[in-house]
C-alpha atoms as a PDB file:
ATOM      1  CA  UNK A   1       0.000   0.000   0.000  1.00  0.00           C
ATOM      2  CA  UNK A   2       1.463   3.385  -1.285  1.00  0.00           C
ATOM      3  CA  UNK A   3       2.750   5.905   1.870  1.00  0.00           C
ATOM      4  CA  UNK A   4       1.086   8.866   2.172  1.00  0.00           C
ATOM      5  CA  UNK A   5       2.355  12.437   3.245  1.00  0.00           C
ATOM      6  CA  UNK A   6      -1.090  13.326   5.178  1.00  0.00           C
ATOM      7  CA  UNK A   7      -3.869  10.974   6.743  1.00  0.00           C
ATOM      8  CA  UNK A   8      -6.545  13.088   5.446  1.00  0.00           C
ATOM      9  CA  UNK A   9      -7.084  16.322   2.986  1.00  0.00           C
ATOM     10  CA  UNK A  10      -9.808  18.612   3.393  1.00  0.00           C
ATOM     11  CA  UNK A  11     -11.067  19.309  -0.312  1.00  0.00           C
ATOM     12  CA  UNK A  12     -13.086  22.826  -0.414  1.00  0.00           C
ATOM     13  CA  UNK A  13     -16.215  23.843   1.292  1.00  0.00           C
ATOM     14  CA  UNK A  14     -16.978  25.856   4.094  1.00  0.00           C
ATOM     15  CA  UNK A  15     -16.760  26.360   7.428  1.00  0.00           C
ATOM     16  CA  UNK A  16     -17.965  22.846   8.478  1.00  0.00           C
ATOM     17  CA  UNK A  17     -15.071  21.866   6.703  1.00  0.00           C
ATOM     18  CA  UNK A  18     -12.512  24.384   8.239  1.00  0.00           C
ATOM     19  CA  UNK A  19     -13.684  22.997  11.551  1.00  0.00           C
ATOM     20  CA  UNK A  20     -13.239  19.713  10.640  1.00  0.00           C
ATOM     21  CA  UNK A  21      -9.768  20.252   9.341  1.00  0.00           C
ATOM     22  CA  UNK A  22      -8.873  21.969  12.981  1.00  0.00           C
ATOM     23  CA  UNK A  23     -10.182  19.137  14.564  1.00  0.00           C
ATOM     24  CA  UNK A  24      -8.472  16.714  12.704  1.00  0.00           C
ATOM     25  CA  UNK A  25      -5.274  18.504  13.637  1.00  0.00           C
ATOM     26  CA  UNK A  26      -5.894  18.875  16.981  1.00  0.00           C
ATOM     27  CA  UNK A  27      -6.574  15.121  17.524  1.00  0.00           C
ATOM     28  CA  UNK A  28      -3.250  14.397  16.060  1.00  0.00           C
ATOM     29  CA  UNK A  29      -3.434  13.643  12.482  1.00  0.00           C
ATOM     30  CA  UNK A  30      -1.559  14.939   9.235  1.00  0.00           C
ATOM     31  CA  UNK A  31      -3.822  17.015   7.302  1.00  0.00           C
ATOM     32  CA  UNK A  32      -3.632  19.156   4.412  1.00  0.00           C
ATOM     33  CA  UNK A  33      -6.485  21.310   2.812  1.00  0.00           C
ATOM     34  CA  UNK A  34      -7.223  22.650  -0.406  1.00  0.00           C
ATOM     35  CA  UNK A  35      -9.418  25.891  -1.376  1.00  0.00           C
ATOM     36  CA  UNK A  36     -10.961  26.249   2.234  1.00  0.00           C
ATOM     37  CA  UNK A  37     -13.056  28.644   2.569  1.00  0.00           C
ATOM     38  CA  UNK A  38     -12.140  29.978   5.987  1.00  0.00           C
ATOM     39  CA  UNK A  39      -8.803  29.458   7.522  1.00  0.00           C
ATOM     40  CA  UNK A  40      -9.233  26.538  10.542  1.00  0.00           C
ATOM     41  CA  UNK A  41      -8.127  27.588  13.706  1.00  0.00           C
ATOM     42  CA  UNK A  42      -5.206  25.620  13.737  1.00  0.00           C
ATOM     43  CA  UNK A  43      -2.154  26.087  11.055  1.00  0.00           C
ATOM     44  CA  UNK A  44      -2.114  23.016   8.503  1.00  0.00           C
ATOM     45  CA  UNK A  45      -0.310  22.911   5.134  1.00  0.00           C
ATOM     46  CA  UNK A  46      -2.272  24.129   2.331  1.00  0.00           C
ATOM     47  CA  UNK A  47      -1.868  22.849  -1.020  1.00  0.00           C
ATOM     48  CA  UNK A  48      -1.497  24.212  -4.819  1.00  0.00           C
ATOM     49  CA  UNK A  49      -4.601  22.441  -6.429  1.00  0.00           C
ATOM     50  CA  UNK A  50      -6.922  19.549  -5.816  1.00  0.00           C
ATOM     51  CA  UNK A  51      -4.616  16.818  -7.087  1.00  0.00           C
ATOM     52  CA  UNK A  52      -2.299  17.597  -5.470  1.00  0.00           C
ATOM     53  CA  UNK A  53      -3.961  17.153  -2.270  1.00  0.00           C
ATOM     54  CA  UNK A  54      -5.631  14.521  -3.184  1.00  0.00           C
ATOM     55  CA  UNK A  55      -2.099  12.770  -3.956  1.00  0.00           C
ATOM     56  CA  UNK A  56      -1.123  13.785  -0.916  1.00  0.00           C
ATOM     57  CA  UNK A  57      -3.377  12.033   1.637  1.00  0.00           C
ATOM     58  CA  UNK A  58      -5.070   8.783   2.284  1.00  0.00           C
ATOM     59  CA  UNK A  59      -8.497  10.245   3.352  1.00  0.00           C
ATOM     60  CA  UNK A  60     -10.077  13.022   1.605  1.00  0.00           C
ATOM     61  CA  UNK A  61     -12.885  15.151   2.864  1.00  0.00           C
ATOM     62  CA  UNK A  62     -14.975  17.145   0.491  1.00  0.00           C
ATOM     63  CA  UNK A  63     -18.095  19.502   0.531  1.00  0.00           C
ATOM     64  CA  UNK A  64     -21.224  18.944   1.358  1.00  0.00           C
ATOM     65  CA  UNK A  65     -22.944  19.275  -1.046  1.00  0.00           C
ATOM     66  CA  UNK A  66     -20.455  17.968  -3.595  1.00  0.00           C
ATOM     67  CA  UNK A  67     -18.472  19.729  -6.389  1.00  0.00           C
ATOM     68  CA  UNK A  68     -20.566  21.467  -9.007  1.00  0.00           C
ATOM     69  CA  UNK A  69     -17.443  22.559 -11.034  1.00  0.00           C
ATOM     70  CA  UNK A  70     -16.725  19.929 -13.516  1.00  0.00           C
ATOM     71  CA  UNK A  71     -12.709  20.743 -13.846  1.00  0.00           C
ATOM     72  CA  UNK A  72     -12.271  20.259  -9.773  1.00  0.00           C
ATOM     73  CA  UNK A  73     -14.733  17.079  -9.977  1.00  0.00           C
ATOM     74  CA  UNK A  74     -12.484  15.552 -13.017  1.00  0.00           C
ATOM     75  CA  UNK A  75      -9.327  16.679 -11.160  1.00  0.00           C
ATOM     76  CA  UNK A  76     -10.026  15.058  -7.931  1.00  0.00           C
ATOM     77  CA  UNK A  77     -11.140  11.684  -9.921  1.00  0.00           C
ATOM     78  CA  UNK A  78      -8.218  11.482 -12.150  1.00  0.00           C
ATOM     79  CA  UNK A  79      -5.951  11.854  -9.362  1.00  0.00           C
ATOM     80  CA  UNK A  80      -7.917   9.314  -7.002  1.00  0.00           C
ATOM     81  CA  UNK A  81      -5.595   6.178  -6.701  1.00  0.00           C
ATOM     82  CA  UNK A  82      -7.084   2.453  -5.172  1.00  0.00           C
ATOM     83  CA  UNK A  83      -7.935   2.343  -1.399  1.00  0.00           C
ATOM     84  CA  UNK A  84      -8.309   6.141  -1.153  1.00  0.00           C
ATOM     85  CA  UNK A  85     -11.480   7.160   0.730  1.00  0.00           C
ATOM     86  CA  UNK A  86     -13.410   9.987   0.081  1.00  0.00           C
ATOM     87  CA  UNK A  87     -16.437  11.410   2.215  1.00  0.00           C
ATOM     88  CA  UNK A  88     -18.698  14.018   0.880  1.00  0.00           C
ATOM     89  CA  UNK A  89     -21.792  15.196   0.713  1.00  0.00           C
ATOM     90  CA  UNK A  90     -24.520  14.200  -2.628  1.00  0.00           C
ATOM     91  CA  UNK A  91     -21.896  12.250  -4.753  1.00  0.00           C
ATOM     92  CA  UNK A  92     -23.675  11.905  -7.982  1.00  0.00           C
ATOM     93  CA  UNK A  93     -23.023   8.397  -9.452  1.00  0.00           C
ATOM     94  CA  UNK A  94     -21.452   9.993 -12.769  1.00  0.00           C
ATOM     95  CA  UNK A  95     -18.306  10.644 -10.123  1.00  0.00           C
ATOM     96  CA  UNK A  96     -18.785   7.684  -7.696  1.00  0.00           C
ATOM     97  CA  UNK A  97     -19.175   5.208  -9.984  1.00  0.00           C
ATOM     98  CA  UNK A  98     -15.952   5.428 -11.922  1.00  0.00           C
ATOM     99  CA  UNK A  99     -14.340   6.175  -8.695  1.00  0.00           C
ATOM    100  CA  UNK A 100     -15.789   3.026  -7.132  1.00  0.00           C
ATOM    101  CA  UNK A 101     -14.274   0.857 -10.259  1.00  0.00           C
ATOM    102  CA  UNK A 102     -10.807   2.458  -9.211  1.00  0.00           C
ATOM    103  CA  UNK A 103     -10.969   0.667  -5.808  1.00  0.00           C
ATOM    104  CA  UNK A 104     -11.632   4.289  -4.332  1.00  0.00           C
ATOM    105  CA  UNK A 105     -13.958   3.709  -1.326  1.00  0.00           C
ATOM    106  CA  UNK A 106     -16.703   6.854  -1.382  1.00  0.00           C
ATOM    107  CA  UNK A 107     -18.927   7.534   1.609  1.00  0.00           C
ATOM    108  CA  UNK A 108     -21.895   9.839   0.821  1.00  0.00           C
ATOM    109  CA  UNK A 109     -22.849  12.267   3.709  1.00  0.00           C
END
């Protein structure tokens, strides 16, 4: 199983997600975040764009509800490797389904 730089990266969204990212932190995991959009409380690594956070981390947290944007949908999907886990919010099966036949694990919220 591939080594990962973060246990989880928070993918977008708003506050709930900022929070979650702190809390994350706080509890003692490696996290990462892309395109929050607040600042959590606590200081975690930010990265460049959506693959490469998703590269980046074993468990990836996304908005509720999911991504509208096609390019940061397509990003996230193409970058997506086997065993990754994703939880979000209204996955529509046009993403989870080719995710799923990755070996990517998706748990709608």
């Amino acid at each position: 199983m591939k080594s990962y730089d973060y246990d989880f990266a928070i993918l977008g969204g708003d506050l709930r997600q900022s929070y979650l990212a702190g809390l994350l932190s706080e509890a003692g995991y490696r996290v990462c975040s892309w395109a929050l959009a607040a600042p959590p409380v606590v200081s975690i690594d930010s990265c460049a764009s959506p693959k490469e956070a998703v590269r980046l981390a074993r468990y990836l947290a996304g908005p509720i509800p999911f991504w509208k944007e096609t390019p940061v949908r397509e990003a996230v999907l193409e970058a997506m490797e086997p065993g990754q886990c994703l939880f979000a919010g209204c996955i529509p099966d046009y993403f989870a389904l080719p995710a799923s036949r990755k070996g990517c694990r998706l748990y709608d919220l």
